[in-house]
Protein backbone atom coordinates (compact mmCIF):
# COMPACT_ATOMS: atom_id res chain seq x y z
CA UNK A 1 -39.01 -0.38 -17.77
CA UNK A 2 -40.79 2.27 -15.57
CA UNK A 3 -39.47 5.74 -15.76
CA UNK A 4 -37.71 7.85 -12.84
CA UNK A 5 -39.22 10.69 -11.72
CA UNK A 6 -36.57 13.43 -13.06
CA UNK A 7 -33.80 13.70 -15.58
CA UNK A 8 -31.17 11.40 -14.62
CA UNK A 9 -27.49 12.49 -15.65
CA UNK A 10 -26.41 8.62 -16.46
CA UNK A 11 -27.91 6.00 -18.92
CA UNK A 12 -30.89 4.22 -17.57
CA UNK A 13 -29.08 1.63 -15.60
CA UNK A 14 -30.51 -0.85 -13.14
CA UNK A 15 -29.19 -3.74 -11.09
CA UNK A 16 -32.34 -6.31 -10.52
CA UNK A 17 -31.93 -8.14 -6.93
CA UNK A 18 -32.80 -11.71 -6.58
CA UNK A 19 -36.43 -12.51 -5.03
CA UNK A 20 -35.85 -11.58 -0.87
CA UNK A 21 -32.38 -10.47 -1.17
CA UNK A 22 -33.22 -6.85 -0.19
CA UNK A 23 -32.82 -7.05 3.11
CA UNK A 24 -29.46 -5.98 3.88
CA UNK A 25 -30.46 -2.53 1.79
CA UNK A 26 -32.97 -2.10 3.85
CA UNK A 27 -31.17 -2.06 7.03
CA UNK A 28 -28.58 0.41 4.71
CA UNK A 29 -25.71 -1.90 4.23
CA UNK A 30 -23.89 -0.31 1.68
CA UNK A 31 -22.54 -3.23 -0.29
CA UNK A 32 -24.60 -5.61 -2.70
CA UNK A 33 -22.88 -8.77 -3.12
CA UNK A 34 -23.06 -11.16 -6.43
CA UNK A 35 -24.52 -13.69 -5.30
CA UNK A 36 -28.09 -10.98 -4.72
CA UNK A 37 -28.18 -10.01 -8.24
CA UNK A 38 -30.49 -10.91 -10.38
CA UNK A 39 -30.10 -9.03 -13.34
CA UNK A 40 -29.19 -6.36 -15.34
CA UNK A 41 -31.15 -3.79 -17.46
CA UNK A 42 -29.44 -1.08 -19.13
CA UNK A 43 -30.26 0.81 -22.77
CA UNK A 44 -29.70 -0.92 -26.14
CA UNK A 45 -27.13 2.07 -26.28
CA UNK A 46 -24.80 1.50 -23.14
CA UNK A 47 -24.29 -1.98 -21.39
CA UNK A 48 -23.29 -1.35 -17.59
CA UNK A 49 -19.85 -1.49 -17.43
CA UNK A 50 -17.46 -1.53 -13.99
CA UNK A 51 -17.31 2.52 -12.99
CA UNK A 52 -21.24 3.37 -13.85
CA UNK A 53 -23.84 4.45 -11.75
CA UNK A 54 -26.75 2.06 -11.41
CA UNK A 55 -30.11 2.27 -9.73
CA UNK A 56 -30.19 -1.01 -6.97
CA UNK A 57 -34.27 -2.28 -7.51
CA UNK A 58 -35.86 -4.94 -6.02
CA UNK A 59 -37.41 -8.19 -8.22
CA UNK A 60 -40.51 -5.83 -8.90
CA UNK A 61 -38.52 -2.91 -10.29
CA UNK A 62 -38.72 -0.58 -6.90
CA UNK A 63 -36.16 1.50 -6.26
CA UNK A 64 -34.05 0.77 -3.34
CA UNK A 65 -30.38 2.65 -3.45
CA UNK A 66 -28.03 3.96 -5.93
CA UNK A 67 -24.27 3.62 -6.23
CA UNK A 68 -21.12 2.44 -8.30
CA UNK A 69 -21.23 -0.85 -10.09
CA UNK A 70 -18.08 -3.02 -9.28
CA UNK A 71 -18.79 -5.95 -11.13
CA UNK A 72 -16.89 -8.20 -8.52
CA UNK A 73 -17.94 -10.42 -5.37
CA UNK A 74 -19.08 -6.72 -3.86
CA UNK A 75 -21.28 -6.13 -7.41
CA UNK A 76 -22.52 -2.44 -6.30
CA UNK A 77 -21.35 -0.12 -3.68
CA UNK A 78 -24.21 2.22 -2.46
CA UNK A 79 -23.87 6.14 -2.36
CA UNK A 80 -27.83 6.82 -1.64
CA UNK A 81 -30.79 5.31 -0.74
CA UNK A 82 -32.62 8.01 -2.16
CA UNK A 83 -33.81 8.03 -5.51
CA UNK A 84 -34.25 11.80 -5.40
CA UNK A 85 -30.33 12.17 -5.33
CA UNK A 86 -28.58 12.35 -7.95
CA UNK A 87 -24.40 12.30 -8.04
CA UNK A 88 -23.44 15.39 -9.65
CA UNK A 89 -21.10 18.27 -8.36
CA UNK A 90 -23.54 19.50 -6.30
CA UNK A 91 -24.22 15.92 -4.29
CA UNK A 92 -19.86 15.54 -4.63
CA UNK A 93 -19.58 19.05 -2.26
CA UNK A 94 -22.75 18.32 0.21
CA UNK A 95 -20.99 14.73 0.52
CA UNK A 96 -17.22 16.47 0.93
CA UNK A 97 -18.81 19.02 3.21
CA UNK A 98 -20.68 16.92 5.59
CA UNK A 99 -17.20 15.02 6.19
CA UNK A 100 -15.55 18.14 6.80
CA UNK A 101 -18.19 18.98 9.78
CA UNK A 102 -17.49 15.95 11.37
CA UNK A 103 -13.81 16.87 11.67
CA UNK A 104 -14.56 20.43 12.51
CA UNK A 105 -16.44 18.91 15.66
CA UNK A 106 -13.74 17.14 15.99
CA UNK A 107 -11.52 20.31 16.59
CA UNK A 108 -9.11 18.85 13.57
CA UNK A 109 -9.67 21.13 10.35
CA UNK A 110 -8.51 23.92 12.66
CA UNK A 111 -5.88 22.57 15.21
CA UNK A 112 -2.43 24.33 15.17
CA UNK A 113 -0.52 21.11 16.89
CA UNK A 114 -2.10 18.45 14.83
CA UNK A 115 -1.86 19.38 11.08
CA UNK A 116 -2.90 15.53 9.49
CA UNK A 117 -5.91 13.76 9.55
CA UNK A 118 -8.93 11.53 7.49
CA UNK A 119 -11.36 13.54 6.24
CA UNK A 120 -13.16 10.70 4.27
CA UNK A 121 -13.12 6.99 5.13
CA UNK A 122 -15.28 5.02 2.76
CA UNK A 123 -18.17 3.59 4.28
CA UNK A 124 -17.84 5.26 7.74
CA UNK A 125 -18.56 8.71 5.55
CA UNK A 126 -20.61 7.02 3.14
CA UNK A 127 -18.52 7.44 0.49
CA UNK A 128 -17.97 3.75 -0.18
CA UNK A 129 -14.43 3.45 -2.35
CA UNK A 130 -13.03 6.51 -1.17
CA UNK A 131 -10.30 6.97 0.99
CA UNK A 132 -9.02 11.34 1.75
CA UNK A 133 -6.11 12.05 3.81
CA UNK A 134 -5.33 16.10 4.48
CA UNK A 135 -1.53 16.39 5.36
CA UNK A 136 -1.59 20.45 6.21
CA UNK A 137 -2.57 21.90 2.64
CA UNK A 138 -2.19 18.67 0.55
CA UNK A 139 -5.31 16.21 0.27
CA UNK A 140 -4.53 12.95 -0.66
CA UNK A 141 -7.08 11.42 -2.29
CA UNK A 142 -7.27 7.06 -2.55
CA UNK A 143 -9.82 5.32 -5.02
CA UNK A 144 -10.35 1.90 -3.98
CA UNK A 145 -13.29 1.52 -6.74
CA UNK A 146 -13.45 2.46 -10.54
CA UNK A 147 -16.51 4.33 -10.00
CA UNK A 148 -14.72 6.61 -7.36
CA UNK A 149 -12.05 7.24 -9.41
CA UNK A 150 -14.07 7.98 -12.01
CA UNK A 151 -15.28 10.97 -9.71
CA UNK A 152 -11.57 12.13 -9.05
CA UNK A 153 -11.88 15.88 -10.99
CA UNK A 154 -15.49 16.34 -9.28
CA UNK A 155 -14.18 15.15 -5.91
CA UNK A 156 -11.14 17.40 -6.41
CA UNK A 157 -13.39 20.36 -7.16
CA UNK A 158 -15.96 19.53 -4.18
CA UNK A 159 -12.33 19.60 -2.34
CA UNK A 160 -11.18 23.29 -3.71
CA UNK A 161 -15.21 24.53 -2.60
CA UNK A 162 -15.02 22.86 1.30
CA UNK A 163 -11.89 23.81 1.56
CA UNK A 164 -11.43 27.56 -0.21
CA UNK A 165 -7.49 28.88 -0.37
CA UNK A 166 -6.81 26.44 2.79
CA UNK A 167 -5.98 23.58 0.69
CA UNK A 168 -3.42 24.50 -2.18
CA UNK A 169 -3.25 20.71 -4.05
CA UNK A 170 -5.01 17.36 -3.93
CA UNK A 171 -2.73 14.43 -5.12
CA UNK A 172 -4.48 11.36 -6.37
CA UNK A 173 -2.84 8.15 -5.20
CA UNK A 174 -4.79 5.23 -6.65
CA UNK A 175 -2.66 3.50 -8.81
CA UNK A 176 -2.10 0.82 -6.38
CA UNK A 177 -5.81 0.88 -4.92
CA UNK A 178 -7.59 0.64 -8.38
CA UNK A 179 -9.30 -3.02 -8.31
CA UNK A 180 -7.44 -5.46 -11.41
CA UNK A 181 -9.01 -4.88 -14.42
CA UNK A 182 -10.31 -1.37 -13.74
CA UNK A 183 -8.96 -0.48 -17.57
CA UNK A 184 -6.82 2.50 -16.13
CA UNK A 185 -3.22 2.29 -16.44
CA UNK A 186 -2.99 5.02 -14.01
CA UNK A 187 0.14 7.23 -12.60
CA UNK A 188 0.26 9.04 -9.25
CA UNK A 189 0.05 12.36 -9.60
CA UNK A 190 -1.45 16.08 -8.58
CA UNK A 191 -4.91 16.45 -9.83
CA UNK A 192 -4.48 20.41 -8.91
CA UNK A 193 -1.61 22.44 -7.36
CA UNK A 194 1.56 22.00 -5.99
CA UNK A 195 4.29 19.44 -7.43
CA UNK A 196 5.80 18.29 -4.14
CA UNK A 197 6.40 14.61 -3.23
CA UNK A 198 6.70 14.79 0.26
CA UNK A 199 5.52 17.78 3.09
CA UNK A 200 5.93 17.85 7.23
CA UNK A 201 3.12 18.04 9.30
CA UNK A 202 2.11 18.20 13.02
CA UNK A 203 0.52 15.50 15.22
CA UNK A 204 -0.08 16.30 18.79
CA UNK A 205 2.73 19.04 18.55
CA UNK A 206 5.36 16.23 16.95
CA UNK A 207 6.80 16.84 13.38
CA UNK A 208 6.79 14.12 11.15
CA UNK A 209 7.50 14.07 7.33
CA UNK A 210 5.04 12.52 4.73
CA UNK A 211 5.98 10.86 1.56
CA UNK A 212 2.39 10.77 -0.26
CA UNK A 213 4.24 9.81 -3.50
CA UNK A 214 6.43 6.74 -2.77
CA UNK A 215 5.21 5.91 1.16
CA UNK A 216 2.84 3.74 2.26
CA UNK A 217 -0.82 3.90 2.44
CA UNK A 218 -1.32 7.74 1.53
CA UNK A 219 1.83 8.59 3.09
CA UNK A 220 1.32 8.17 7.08
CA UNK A 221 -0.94 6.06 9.70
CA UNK A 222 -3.07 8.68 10.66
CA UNK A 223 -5.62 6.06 12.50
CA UNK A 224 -2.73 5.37 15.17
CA UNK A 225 -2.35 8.91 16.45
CA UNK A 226 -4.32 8.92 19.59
CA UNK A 227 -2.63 5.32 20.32
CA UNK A 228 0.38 7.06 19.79
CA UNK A 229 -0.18 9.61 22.74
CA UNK A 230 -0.62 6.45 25.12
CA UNK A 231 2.42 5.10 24.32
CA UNK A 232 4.13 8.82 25.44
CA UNK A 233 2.10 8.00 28.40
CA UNK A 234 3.76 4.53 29.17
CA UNK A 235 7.68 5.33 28.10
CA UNK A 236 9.36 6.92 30.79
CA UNK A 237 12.39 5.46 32.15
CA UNK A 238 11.51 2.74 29.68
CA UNK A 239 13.10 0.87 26.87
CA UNK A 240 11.42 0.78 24.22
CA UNK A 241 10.98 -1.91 21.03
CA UNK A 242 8.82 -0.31 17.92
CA UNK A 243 8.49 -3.07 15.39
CA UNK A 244 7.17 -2.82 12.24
CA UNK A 245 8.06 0.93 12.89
CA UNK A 246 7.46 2.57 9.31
CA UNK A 247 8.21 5.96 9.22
CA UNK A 248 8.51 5.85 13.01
CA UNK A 249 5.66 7.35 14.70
CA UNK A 250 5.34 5.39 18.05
CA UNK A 251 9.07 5.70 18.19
CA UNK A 252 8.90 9.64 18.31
CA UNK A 253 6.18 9.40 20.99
CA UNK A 254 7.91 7.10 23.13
CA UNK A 255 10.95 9.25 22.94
CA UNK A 256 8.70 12.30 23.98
CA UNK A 257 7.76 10.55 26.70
CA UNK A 258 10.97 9.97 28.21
CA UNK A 259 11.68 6.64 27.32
CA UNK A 260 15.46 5.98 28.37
CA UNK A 261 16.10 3.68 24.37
CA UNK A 262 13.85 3.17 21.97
CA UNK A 263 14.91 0.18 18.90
CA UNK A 264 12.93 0.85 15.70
CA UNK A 265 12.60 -2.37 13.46
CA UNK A 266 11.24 -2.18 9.68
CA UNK A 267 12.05 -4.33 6.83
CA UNK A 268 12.01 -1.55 4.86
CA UNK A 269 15.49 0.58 4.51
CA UNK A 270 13.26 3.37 3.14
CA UNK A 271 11.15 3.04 5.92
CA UNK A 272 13.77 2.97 8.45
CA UNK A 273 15.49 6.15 6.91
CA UNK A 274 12.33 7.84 7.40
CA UNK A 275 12.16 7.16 10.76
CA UNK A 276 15.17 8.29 11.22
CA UNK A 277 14.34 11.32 10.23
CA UNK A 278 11.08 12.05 11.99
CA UNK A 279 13.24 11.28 15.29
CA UNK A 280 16.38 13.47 13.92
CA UNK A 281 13.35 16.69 12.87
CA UNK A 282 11.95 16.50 16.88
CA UNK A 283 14.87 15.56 19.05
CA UNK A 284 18.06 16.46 16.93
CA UNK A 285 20.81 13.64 16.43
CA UNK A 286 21.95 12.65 19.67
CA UNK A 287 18.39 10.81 20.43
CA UNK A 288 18.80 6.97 22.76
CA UNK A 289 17.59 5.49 19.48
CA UNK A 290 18.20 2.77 17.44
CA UNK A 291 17.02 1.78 13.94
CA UNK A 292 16.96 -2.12 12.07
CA UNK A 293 16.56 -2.63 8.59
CA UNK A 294 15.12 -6.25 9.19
CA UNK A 295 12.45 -8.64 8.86
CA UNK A 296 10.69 -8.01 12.69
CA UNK A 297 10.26 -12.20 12.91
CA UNK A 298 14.21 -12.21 12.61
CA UNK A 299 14.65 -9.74 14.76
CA UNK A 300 12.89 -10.98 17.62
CA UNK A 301 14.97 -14.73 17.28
CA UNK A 302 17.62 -13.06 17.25
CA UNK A 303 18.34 -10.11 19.45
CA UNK A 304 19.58 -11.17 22.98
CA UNK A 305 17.85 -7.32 24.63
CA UNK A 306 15.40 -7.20 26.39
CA UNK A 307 12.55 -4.69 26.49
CA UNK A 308 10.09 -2.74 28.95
CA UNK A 309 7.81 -1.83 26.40
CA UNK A 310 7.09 -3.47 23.10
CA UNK A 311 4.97 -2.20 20.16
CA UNK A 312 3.49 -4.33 17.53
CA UNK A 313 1.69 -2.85 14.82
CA UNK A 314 2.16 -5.35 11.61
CA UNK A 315 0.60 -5.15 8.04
CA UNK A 316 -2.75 -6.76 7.99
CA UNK A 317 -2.07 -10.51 8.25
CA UNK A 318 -5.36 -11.50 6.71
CA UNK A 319 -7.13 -9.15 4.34
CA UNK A 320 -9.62 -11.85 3.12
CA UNK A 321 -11.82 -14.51 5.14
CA UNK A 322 -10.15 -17.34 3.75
CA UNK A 323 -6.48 -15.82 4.80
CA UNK A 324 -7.67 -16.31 8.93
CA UNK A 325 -5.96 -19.17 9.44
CA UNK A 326 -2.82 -18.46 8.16
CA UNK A 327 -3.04 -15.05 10.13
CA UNK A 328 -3.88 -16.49 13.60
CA UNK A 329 -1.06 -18.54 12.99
CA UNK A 330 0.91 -15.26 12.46
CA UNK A 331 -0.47 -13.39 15.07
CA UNK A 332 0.32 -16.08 17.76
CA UNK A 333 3.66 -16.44 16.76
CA UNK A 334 4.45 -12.55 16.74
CA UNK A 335 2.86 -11.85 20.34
CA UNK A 336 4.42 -15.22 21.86
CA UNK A 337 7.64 -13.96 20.82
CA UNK A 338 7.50 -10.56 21.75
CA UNK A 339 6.12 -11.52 24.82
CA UNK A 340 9.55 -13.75 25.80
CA UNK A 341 11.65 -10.37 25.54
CA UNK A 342 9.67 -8.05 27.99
CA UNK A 343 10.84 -7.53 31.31
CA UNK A 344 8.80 -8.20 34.50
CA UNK A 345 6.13 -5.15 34.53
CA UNK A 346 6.12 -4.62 30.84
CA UNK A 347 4.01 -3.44 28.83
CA UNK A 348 2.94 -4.97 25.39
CA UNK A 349 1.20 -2.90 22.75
CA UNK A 350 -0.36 -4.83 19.91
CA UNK A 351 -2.34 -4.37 17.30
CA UNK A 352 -4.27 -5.94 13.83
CA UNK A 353 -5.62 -4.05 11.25
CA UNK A 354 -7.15 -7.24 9.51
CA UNK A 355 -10.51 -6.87 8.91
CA UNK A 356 -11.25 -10.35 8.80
CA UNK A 357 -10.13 -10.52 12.11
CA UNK A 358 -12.67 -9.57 14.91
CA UNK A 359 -11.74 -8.42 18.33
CA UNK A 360 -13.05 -11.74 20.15
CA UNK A 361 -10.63 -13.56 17.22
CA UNK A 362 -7.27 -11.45 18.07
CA UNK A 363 -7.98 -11.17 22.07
CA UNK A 364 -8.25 -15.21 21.99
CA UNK A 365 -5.10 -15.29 20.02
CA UNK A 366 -2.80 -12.84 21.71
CA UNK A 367 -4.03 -14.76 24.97
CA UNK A 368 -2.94 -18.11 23.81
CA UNK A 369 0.18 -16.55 22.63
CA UNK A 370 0.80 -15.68 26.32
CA UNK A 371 0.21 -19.00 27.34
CA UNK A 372 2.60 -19.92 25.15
CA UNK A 373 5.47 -18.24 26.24
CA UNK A 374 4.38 -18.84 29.93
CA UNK A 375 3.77 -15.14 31.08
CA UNK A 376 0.33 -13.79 32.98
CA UNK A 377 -0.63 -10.98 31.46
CA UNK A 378 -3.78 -8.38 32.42
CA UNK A 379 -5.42 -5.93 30.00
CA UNK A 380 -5.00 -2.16 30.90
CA UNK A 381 -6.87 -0.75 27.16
CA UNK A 382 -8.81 -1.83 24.44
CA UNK A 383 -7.85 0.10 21.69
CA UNK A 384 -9.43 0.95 18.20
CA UNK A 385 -9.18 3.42 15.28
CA UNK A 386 -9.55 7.19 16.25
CA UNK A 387 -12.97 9.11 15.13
CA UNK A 388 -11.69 10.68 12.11
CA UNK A 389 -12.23 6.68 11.12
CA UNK A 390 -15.61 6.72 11.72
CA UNK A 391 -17.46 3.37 11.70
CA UNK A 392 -20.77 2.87 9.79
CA UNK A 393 -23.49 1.78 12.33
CA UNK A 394 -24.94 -0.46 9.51
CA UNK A 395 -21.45 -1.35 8.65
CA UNK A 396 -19.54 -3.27 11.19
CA UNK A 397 -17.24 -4.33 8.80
CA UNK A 398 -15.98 -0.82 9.13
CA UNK A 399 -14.15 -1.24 12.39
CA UNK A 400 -10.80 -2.58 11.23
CA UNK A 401 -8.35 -1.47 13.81
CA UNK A 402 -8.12 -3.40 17.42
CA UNK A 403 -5.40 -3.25 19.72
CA UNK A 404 -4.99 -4.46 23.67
CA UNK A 405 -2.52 -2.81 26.03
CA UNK A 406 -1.19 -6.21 28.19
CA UNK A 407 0.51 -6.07 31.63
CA UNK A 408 2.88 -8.36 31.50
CA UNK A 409 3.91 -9.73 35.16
């Protein structure tokens, strides 16, 4: 084997590419798949597991990235295409840092009416695996890869440096992100500080309270906030259908913005309470709204309202390639539906946060779905995730969120 240049803090580990199958490194994509490797070379002392870092070389042994080994269809997950850095605390705090500049330029680490937002978003910070929500002094950190959780202490210390006495605890949430057979039987809890489950924050002036323990994602959809504000924009004098409403966030906007009812529909009775409450913390209890414990399909076949303004912001119908089908079919079905029960000069928000799904893929469907149900329909926005989501130029898979604004005549 040929040596590195410096002491290396990790076994000699490499991942051997197949003959030609360095191309997508070299344009920085920064996933090797399976199917590229062609090899593995490690010491007679430690055989690569799932978790370790390896050094990504080409068939003649040149260096060409470094990053977590996965062992699964995405085999490595790059961190560095330089072989002169290596992931230690020092690399964990330049990495946290340079994610906390972005937000700082995007007046968010400091902002006195917004209190919530992603500091770290996998690949779009090139931190592939890694997922960091900051809800006021609590980070909430996500491992969606062995290696990164792995990492969890030294991220949570690169965390305490960016961030000084402003943050006060970092909760790791990754038991239900940790890939199957990861080997950790792991437990939510605070890797440093505080002991709370749940905290209220600000977004756009609005209070809302997050459950990091037992809610959703890391607690809160942070990447619908600025698509929030439009729909403040486009509710007054309007009533207003939020569907698949979690802890309520459109529904709080569209209240703000004068809408005359709004109808919040979850199939979650946890959910539904919590929406409850984020409308009950802002406008007190007499607020024109309405919450449904019920599956949103059955909703919309059943209820005889109609609506001004519809929101649809589902779970992702497809999270794998071979799911599309199944998903269009979903997606169709959804919009054709919702698009029955909006009054002349509605407007239709609706959204998917499947990745498989591509914007071409879910504009074709939605407009089929208003064929469908026989209304002509115009687009007024094109909507996508907000920048503290930032999307990898040489990862396109990155841009997840896509959402139209409809007219509906």
């Amino acid at each position: 084997m040929n040596e590195i240049a410096a002491p290396y803090p990790y076994p000699y580990l490499r991942v051997i590419l197949k003959r030609g199958k360095e191309e997508s490194l070299k344009r920085f994509h920064p996933w090797v798949f399976s199917g590229a490797v062609a090899a593995l070379e490690y010491e007679d002392t430690h055989e690569i597991a799932v978790g370790d870092i390896v050094d990504v070389c080409n068939d003649r042994g040149e260096f060409l990235a470094r990053g977590h080994y996965c062992g699964g269809s995405i085999a490595v997950r790059i961190l560095t295409f330089s072989p002169e850095e290596y992931i230690d605390g020092k690399w964990w705090i330049e990495r946290i840092g340079a994610a906390y500049k972005v937000r700082h330029a995007l007046g968010l680490t400091d902002n006195k009416h917004t209190t919530c937002y992603r500091l770290v978003h996998g690949e779009g910070d090139n931190l592939p695996g890694l997922i960091i929500d900051i809800y006021d002094q609590t980070a909430v950190v996500q491992c969606h890869s062995t290696g990164m959780f792995r990492e969890r202490m030294a991220i949570a210390e690169a965390l305490h440096t960016v961030y000084g006495n402003r943050l006060t605890s970092v909760y790791n949430k990754s038991s239900q992100t940790l890939p199957h057979g990861s080997g950790f039987e792991e437990t939510d809890a605070y890797l440093y500080g505080a002991t709370a489950e749940c905290g209220t924050v600000l977004e756009n002036g609005h209070r809302f309270t997050v459950d990091w323990n037992g809610g959703q994602k890391t607690g809160f959809f942070i990447d619908q906030r600025v698509n929030r504000e439009l729909v403040s924009h486009y509710s007054a004098g309007r009533r207003v259908l939020n569907t698949f409403c979690y802890t309520g966030g459109f529904s709080v906007y569209a209240l703000a913005g004068g809408a005359v009812e709004v109808v919040s529909v979850d199939s979650s009775e946890t959910a539904v309470k919590l929406a409850e409450e984020n409308v009950r913390l802002n406008f007190g209890p007499n607020a024109p709204h309405e919450s449904v414990a019920a599956d949103t399909f059955d909703y919309l076949d059943s209820t005889s309202k109609r609506f001004d303004l519809i929101i649809l912001d589902p779970p992702a119908f497809a999270k794998r390639h071979k799911a599309i089908g199944n998903a269009i079919q979903g997606y169709k079905r959804l919009n054709a539906k919702a698009l029955s029960l909006i009054e002349k000069g509605g407007i239709l928000f609706t959204f998917s946060c499947s990745q498989a799904v591509d914007k071409e893929l879910f504009r074709t469907t939605v407009f089929t779905a208003a064929a469908i149900a026989g209304r002509k329909v115009r687009i007024l926005h094109q909507l996508t995730q907000p920048a503290d989501h930032p999307i990898n130029i040489y990862h396109p898979e990155g841009e997840y969120l896509k959402g139209l604004v409809l007219y509906v005549e």
